[in-house]
PDB file of N, CA and C in Angstrom:
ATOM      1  N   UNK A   1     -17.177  45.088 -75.277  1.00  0.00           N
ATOM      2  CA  UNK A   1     -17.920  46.046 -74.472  1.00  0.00           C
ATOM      3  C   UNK A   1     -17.027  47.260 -74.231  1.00  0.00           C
ATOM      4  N   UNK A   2     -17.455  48.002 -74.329  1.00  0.00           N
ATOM      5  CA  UNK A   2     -16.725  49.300 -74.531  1.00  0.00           C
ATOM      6  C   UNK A   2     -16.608  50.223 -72.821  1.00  0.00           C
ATOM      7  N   UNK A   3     -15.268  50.958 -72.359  1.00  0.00           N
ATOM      8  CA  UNK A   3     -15.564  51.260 -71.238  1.00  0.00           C
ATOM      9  C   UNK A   3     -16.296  52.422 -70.800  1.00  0.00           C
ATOM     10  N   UNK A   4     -16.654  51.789 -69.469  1.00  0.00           N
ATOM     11  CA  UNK A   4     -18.011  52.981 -69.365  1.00  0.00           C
ATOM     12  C   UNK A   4     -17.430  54.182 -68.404  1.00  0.00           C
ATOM     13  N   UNK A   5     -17.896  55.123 -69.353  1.00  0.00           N
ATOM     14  CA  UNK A   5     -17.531  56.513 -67.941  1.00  0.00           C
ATOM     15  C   UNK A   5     -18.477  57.060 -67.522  1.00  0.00           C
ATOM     16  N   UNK A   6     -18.340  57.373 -66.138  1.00  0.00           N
ATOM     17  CA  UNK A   6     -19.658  57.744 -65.199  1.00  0.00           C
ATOM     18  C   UNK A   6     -19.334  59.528 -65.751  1.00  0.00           C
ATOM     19  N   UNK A   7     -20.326  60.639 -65.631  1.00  0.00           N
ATOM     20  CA  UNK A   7     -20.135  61.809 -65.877  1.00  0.00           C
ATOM     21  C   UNK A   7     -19.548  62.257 -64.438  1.00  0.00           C
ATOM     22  N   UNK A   8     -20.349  61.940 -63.468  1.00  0.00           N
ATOM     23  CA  UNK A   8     -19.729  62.349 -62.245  1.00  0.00           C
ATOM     24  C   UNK A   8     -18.239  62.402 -61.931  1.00  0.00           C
ATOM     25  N   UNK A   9     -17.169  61.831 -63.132  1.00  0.00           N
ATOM     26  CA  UNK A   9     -16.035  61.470 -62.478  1.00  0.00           C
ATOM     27  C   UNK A   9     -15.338  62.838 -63.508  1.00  0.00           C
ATOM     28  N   UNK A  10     -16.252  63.416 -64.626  1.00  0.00           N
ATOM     29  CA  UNK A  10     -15.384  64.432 -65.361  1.00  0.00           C
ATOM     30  C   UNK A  10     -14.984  65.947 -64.345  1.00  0.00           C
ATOM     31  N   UNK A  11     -15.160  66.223 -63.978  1.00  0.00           N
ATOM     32  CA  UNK A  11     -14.715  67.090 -63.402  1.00  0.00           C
ATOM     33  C   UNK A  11     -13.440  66.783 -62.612  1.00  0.00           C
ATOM     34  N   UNK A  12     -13.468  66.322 -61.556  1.00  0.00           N
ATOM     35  CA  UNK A  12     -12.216  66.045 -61.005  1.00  0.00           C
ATOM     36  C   UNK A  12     -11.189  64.821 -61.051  1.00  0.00           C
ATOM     37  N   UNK A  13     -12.425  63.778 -61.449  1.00  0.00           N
ATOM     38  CA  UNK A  13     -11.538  61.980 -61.473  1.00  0.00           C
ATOM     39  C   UNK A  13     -11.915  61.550 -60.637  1.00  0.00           C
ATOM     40  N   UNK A  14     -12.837  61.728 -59.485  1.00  0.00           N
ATOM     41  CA  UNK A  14     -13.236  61.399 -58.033  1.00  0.00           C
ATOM     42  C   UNK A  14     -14.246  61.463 -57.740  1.00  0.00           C
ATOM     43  N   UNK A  15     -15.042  61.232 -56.552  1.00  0.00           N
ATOM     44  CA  UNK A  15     -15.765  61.431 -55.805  1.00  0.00           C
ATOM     45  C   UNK A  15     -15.502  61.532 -54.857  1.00  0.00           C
ATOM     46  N   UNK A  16     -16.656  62.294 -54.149  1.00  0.00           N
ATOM     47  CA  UNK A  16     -16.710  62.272 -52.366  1.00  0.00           C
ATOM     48  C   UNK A  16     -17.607  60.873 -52.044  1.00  0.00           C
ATOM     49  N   UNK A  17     -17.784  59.732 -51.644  1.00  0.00           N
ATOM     50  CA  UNK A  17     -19.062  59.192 -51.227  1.00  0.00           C
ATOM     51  C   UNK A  17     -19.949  59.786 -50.275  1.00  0.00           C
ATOM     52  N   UNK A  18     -21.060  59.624 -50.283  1.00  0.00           N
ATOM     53  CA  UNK A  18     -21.779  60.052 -48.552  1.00  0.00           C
ATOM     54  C   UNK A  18     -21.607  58.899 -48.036  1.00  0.00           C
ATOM     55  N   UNK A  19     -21.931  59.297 -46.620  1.00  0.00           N
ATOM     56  CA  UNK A  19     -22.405  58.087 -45.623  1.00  0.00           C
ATOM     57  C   UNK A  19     -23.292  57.116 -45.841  1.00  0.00           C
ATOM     58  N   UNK A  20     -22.974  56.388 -45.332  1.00  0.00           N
ATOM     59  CA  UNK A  20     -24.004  55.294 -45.722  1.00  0.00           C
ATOM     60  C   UNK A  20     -25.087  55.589 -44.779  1.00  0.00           C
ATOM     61  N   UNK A  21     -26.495  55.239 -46.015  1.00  0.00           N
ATOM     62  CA  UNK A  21     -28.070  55.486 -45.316  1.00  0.00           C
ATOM     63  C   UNK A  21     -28.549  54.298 -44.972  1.00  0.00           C
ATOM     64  N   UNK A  22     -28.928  54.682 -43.790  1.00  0.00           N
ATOM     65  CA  UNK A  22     -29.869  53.507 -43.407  1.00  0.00           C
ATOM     66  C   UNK A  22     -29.653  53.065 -41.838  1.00  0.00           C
ATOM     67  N   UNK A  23     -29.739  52.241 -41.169  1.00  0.00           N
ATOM     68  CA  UNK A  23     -29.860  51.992 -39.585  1.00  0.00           C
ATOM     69  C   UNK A  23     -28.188  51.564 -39.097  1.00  0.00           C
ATOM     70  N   UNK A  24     -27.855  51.828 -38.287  1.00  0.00           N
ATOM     71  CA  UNK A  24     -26.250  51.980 -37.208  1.00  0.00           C
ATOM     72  C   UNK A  24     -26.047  50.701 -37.585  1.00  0.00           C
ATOM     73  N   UNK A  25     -25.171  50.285 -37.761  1.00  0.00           N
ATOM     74  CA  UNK A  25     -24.773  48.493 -37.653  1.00  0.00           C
ATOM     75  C   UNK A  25     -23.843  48.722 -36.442  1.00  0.00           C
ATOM     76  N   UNK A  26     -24.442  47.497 -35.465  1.00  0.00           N
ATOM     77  CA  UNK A  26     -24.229  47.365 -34.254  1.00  0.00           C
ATOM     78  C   UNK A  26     -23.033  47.212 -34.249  1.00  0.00           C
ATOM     79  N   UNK A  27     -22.227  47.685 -33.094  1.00  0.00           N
ATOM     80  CA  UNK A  27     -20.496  47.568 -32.705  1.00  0.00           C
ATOM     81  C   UNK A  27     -20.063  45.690 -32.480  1.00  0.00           C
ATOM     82  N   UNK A  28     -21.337  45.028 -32.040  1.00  0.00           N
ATOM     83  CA  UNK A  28     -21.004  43.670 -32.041  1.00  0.00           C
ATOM     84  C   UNK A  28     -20.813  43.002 -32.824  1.00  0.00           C
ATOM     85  N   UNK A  29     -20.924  43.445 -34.093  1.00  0.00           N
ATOM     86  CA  UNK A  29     -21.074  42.769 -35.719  1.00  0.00           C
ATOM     87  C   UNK A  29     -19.618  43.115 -35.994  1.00  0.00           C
ATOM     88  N   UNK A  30     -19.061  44.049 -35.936  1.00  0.00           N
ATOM     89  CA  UNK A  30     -17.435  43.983 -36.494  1.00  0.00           C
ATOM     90  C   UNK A  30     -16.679  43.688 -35.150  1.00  0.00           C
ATOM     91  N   UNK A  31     -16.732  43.557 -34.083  1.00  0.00           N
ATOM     92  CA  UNK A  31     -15.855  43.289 -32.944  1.00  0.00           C
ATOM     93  C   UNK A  31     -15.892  41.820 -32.630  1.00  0.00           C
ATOM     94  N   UNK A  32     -17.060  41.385 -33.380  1.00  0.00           N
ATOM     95  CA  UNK A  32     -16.839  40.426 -32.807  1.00  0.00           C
ATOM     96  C   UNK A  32     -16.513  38.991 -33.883  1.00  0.00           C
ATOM     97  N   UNK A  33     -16.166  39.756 -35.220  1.00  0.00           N
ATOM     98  CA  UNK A  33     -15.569  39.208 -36.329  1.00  0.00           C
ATOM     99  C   UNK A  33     -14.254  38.390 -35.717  1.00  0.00           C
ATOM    100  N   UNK A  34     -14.233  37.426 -36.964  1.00  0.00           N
ATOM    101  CA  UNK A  34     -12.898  36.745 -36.685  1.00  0.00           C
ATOM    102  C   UNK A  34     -12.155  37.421 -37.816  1.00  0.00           C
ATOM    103  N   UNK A  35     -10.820  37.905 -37.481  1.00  0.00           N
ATOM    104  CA  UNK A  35     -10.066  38.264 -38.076  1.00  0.00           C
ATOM    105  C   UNK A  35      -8.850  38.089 -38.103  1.00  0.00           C
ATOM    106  N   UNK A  36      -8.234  37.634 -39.222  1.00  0.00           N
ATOM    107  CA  UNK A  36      -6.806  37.261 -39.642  1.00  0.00           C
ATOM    108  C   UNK A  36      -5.684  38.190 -39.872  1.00  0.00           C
ATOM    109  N   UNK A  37      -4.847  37.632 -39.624  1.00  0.00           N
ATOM    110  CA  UNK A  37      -3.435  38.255 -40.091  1.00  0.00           C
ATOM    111  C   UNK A  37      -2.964  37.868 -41.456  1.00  0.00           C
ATOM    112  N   UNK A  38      -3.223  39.168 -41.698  1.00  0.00           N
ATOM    113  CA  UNK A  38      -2.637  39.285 -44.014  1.00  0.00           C
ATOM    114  C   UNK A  38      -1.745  40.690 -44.484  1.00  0.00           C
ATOM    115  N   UNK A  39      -0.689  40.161 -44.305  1.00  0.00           N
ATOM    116  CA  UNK A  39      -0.058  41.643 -44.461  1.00  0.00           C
ATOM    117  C   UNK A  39       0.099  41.950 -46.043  1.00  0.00           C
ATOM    118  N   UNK A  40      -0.215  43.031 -45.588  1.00  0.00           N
ATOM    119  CA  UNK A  40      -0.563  43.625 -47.074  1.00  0.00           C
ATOM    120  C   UNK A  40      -0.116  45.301 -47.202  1.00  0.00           C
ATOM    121  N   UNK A  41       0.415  45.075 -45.948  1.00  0.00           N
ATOM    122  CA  UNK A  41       1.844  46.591 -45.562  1.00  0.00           C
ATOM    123  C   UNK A  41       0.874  47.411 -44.235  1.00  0.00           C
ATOM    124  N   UNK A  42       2.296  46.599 -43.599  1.00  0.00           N
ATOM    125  CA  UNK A  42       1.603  47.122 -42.004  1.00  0.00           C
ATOM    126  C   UNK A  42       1.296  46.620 -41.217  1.00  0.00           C
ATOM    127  N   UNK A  43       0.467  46.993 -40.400  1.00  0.00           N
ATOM    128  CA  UNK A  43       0.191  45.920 -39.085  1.00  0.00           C
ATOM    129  C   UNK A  43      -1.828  46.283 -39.840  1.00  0.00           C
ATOM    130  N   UNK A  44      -1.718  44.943 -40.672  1.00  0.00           N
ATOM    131  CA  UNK A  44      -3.002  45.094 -40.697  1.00  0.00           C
ATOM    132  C   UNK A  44      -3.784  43.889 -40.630  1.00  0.00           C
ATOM    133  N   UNK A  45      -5.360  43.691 -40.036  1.00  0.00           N
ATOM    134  CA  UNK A  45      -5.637  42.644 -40.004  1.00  0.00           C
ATOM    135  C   UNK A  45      -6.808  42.665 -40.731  1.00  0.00           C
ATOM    136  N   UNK A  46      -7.554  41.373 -41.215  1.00  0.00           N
ATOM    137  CA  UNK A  46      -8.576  41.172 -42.089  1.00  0.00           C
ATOM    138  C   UNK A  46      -9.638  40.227 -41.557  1.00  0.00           C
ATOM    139  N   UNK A  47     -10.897  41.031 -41.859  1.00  0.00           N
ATOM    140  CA  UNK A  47     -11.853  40.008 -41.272  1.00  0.00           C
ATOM    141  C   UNK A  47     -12.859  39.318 -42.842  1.00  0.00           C
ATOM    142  N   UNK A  48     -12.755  38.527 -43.119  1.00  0.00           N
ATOM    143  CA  UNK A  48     -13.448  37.983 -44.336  1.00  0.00           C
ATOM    144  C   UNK A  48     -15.019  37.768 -44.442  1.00  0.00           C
ATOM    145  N   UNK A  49     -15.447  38.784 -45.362  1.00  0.00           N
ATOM    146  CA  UNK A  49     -17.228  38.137 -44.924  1.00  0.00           C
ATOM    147  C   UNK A  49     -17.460  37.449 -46.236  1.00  0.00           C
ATOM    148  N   UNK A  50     -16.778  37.793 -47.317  1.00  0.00           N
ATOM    149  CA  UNK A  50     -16.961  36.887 -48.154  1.00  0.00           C
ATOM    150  C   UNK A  50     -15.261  36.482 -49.559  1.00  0.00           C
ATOM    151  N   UNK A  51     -15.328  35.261 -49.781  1.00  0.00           N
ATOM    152  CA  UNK A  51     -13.768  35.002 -50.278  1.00  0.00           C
ATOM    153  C   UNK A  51     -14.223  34.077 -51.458  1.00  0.00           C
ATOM    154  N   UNK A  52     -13.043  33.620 -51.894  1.00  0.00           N
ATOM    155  CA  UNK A  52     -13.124  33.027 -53.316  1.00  0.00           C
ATOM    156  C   UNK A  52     -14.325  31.695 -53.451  1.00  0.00           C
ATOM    157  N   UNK A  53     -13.531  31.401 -52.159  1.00  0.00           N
ATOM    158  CA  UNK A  53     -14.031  29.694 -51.972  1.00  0.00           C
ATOM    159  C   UNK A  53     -15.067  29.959 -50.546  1.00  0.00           C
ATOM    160  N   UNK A  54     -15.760  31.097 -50.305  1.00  0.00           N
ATOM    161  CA  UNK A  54     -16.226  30.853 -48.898  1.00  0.00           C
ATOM    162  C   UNK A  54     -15.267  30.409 -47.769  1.00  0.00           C
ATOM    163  N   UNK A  55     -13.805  30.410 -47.534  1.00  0.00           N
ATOM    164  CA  UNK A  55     -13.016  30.187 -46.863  1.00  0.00           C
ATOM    165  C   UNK A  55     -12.175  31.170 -46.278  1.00  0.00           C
ATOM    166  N   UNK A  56     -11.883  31.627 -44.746  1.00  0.00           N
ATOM    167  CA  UNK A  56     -11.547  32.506 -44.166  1.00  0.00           C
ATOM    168  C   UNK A  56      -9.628  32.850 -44.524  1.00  0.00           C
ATOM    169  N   UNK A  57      -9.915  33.341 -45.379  1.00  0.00           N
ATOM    170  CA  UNK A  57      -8.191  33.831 -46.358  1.00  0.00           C
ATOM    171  C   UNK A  57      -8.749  34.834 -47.213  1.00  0.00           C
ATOM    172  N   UNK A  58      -7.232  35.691 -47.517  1.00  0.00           N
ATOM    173  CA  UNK A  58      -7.952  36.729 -47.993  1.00  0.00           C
ATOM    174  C   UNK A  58      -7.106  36.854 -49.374  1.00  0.00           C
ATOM    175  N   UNK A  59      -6.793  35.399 -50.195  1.00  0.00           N
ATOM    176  CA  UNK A  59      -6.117  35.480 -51.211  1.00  0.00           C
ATOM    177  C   UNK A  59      -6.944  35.945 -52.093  1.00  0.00           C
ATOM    178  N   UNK A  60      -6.144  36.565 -53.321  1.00  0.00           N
ATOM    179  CA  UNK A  60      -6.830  37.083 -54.710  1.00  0.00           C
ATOM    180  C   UNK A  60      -7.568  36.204 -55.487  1.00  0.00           C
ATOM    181  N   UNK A  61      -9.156  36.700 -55.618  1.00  0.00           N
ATOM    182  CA  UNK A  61      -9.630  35.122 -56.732  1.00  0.00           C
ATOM    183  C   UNK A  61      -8.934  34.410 -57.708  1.00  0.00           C
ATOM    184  N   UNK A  62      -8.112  35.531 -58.319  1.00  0.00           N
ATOM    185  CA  UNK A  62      -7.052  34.886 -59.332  1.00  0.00           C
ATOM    186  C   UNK A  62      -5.959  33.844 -58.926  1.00  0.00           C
ATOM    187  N   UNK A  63      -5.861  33.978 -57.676  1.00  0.00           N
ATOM    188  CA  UNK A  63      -5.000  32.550 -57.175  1.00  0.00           C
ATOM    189  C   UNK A  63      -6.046  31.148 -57.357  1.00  0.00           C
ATOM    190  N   UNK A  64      -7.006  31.684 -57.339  1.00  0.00           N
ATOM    191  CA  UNK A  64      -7.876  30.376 -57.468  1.00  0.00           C
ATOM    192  C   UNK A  64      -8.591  30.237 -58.433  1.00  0.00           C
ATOM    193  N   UNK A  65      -7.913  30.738 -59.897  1.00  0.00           N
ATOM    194  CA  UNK A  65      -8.254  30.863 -61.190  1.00  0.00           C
ATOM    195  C   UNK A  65     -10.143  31.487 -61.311  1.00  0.00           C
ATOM    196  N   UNK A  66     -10.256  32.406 -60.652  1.00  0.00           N
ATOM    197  CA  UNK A  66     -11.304  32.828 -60.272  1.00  0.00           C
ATOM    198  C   UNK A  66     -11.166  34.097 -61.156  1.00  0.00           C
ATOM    199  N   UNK A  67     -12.542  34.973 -61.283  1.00  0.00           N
ATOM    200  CA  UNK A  67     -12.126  36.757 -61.356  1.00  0.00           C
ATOM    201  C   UNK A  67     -12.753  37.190 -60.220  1.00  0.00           C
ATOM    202  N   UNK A  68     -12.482  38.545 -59.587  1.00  0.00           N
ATOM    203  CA  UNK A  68     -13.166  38.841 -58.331  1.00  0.00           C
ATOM    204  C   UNK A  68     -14.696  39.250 -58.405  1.00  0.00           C
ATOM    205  N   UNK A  69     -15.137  38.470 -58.451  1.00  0.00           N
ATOM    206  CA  UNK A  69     -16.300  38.068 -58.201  1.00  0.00           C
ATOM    207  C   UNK A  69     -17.121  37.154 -58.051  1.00  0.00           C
ATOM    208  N   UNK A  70     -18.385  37.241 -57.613  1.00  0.00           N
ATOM    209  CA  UNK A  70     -18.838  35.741 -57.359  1.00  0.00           C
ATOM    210  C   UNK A  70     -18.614  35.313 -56.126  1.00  0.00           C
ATOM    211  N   UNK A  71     -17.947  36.507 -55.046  1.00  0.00           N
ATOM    212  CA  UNK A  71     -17.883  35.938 -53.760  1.00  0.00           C
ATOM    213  C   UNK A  71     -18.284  34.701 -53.137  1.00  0.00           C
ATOM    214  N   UNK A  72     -18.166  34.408 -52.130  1.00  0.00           N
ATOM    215  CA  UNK A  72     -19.056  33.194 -51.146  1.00  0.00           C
ATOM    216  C   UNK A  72     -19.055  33.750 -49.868  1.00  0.00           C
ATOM    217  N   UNK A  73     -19.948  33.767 -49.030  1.00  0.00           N
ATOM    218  CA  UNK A  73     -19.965  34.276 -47.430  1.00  0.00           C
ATOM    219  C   UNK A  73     -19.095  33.185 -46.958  1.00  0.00           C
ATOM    220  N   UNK A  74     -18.491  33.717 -46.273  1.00  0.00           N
ATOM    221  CA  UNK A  74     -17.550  33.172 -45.111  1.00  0.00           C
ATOM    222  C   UNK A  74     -18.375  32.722 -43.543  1.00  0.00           C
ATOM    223  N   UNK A  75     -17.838  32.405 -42.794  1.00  0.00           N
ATOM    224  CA  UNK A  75     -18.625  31.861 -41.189  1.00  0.00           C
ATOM    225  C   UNK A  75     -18.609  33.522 -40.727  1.00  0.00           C
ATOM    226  N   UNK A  76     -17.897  34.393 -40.849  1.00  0.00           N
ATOM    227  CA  UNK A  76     -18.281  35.773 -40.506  1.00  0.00           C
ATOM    228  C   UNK A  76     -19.689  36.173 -40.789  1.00  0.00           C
ATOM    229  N   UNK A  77     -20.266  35.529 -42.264  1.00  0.00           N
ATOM    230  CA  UNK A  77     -21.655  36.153 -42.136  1.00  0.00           C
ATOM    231  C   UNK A  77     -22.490  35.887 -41.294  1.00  0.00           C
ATOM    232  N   UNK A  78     -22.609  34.855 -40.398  1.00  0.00           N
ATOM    233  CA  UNK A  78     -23.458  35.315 -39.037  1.00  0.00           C
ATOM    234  C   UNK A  78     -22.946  35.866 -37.949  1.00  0.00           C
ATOM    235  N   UNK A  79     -22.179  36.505 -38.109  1.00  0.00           N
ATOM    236  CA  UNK A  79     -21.534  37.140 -37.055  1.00  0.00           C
ATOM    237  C   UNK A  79     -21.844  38.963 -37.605  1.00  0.00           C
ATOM    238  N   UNK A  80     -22.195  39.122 -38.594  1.00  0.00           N
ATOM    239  CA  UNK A  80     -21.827  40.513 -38.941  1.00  0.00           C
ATOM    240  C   UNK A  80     -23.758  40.076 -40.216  1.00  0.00           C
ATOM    241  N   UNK A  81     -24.854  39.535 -39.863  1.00  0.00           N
ATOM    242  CA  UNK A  81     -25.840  40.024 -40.890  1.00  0.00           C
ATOM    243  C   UNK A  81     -26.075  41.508 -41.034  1.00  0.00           C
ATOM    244  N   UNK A  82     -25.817  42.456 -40.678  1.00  0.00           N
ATOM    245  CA  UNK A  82     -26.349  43.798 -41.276  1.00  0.00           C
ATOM    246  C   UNK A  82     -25.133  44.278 -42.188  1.00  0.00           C
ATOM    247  N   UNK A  83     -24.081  44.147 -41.991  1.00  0.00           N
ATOM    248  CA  UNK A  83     -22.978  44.554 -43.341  1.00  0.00           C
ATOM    249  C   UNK A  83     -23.060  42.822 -44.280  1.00  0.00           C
ATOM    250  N   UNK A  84     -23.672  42.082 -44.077  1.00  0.00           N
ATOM    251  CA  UNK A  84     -24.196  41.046 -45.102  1.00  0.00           C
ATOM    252  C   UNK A  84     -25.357  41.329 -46.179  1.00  0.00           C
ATOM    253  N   UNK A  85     -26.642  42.442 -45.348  1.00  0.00           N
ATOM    254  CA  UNK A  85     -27.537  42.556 -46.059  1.00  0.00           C
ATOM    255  C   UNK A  85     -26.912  44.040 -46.990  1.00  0.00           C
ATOM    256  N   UNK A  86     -26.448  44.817 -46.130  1.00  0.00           N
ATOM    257  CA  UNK A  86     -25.755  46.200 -46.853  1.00  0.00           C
ATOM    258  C   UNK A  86     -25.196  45.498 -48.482  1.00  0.00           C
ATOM    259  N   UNK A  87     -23.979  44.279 -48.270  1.00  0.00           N
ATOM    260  CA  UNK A  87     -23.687  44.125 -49.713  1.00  0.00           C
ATOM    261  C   UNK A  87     -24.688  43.611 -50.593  1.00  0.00           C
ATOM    262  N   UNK A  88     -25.704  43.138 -49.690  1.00  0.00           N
ATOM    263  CA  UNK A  88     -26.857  42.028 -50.892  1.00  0.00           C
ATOM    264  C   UNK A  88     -27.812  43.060 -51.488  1.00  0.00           C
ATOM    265  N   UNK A  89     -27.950  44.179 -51.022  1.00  0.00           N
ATOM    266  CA  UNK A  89     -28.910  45.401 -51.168  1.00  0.00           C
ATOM    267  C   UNK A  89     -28.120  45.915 -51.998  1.00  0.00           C
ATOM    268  N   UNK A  90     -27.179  46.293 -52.531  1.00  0.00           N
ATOM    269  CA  UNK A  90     -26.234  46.782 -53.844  1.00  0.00           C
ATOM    270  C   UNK A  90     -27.086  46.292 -54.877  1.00  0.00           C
ATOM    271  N   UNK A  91     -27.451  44.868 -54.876  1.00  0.00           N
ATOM    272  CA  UNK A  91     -28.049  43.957 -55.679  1.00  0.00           C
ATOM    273  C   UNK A  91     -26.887  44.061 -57.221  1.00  0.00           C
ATOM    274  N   UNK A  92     -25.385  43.821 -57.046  1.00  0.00           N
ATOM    275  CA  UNK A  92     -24.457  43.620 -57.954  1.00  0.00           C
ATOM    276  C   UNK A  92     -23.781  42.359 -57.313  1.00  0.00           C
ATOM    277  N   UNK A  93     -23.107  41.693 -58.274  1.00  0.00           N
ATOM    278  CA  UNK A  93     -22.268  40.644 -57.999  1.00  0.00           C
ATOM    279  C   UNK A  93     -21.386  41.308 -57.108  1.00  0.00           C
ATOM    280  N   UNK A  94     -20.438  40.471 -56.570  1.00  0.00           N
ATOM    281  CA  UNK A  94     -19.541  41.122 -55.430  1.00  0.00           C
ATOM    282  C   UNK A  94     -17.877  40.265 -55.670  1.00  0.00           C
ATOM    283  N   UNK A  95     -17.389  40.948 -55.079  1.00  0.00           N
ATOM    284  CA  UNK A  95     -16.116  39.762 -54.685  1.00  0.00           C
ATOM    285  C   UNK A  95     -15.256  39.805 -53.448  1.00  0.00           C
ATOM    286  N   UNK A  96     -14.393  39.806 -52.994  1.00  0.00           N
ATOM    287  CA  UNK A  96     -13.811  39.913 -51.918  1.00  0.00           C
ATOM    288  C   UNK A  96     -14.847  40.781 -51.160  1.00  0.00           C
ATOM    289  N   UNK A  97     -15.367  40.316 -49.814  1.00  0.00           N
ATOM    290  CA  UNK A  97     -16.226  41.656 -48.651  1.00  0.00           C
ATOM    291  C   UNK A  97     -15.637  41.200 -47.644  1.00  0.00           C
ATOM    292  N   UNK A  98     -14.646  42.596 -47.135  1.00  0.00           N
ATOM    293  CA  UNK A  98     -14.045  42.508 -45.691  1.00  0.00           C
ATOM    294  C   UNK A  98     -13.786  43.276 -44.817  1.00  0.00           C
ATOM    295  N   UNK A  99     -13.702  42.979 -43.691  1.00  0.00           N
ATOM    296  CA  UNK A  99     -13.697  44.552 -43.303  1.00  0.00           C
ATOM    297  C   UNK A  99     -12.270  44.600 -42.491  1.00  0.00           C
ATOM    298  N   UNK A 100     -11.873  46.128 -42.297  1.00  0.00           N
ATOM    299  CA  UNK A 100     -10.416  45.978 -42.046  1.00  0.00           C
ATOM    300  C   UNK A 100     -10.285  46.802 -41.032  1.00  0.00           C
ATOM    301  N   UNK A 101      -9.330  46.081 -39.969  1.00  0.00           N
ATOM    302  CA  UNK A 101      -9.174  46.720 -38.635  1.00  0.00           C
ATOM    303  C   UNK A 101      -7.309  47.025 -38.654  1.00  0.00           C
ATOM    304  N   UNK A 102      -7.729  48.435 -38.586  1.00  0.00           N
ATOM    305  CA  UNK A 102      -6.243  49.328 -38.892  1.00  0.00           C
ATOM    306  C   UNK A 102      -6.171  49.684 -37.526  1.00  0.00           C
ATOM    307  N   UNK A 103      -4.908  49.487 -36.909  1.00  0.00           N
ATOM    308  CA  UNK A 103      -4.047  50.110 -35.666  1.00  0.00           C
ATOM    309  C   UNK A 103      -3.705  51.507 -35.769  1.00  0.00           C
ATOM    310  N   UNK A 104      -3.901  52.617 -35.302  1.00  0.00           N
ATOM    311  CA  UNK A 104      -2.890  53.672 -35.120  1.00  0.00           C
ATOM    312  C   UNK A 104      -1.702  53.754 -34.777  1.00  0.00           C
ATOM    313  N   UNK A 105      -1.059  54.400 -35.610  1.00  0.00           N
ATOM    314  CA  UNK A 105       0.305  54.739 -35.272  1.00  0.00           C
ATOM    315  C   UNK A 105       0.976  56.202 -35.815  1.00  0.00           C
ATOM    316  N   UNK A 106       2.240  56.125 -35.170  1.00  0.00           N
ATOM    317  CA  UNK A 106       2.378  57.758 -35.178  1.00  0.00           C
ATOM    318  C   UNK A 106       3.397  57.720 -36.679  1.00  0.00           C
ATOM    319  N   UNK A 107       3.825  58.885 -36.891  1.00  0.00           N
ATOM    320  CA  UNK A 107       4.603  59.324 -37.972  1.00  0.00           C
ATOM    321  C   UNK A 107       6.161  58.454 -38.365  1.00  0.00           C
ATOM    322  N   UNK A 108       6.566  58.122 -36.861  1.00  0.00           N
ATOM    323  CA  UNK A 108       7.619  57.475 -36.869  1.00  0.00           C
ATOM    324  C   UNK A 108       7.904  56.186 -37.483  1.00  0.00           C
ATOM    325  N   UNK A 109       6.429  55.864 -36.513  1.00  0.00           N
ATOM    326  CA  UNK A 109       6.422  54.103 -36.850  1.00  0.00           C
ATOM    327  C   UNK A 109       5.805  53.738 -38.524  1.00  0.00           C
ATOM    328  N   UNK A 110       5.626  54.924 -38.814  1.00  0.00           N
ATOM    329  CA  UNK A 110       4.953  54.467 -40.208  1.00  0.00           C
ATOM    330  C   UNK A 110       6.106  54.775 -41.316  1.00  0.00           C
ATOM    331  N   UNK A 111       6.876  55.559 -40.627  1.00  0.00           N
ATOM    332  CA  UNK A 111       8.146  55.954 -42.030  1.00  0.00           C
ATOM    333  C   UNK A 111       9.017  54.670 -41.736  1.00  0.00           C
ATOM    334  N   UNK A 112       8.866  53.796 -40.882  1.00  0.00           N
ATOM    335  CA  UNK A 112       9.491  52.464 -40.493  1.00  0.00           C
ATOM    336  C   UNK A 112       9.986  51.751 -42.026  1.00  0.00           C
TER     337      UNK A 112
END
């Protein structure tokens, strides 16, 4: 299979995305995620809605002789159904879906 190039990307190599269309997803759906500690540079944490094995880790499918895709929902998906239906409405296979809660910090702490 030969690789595919979108035209949109000849001009610069990029895109802008828009916003996403469609209704607010409630503040209780990501706050009230369970989310793990996976450093992956930084103080960052991970909430899993969907993983290799349906299991709340946020290892690479390839650790689990997997390719990334083929997700499984995690126990987050009832905690978060409207960014559940957002990925099922893509209507593409998926793989890792998570969402990521980044801390602020200043200039200092980041040249750390």
């Amino acid at each position: 299979m030969a690789h595919r190039k979108l035209p949109v990307l000849d001009a610069s190599g990029f895109v802008v995305l828009r916003d996403r269309q469609g209704p607010t997803i409630p503040p209780a759906e990501w706050n009230g995620l369970e989310f793990i500690d996976w450093k992956s540079g930084g103080d960052t944490n991970f909430a899993p809605l969907a993983s290799a094995l349906g299991e709340m880790e946020c290892r690479g499918f390839w650790d689990h002789g997997k390719p990334d895709k083929d997700g499984i929902w995690t126990k987050n998906r009832e905690i978060a159904p409207s960014l559940v239906r957002y990925v099922e409405q893509i209507g593409a296979r998926y793989g890792r879906v998570r969402v990521i809660e980044l801390n602020p910090s200043d200039e200092a702490a980041a040249l750390r």
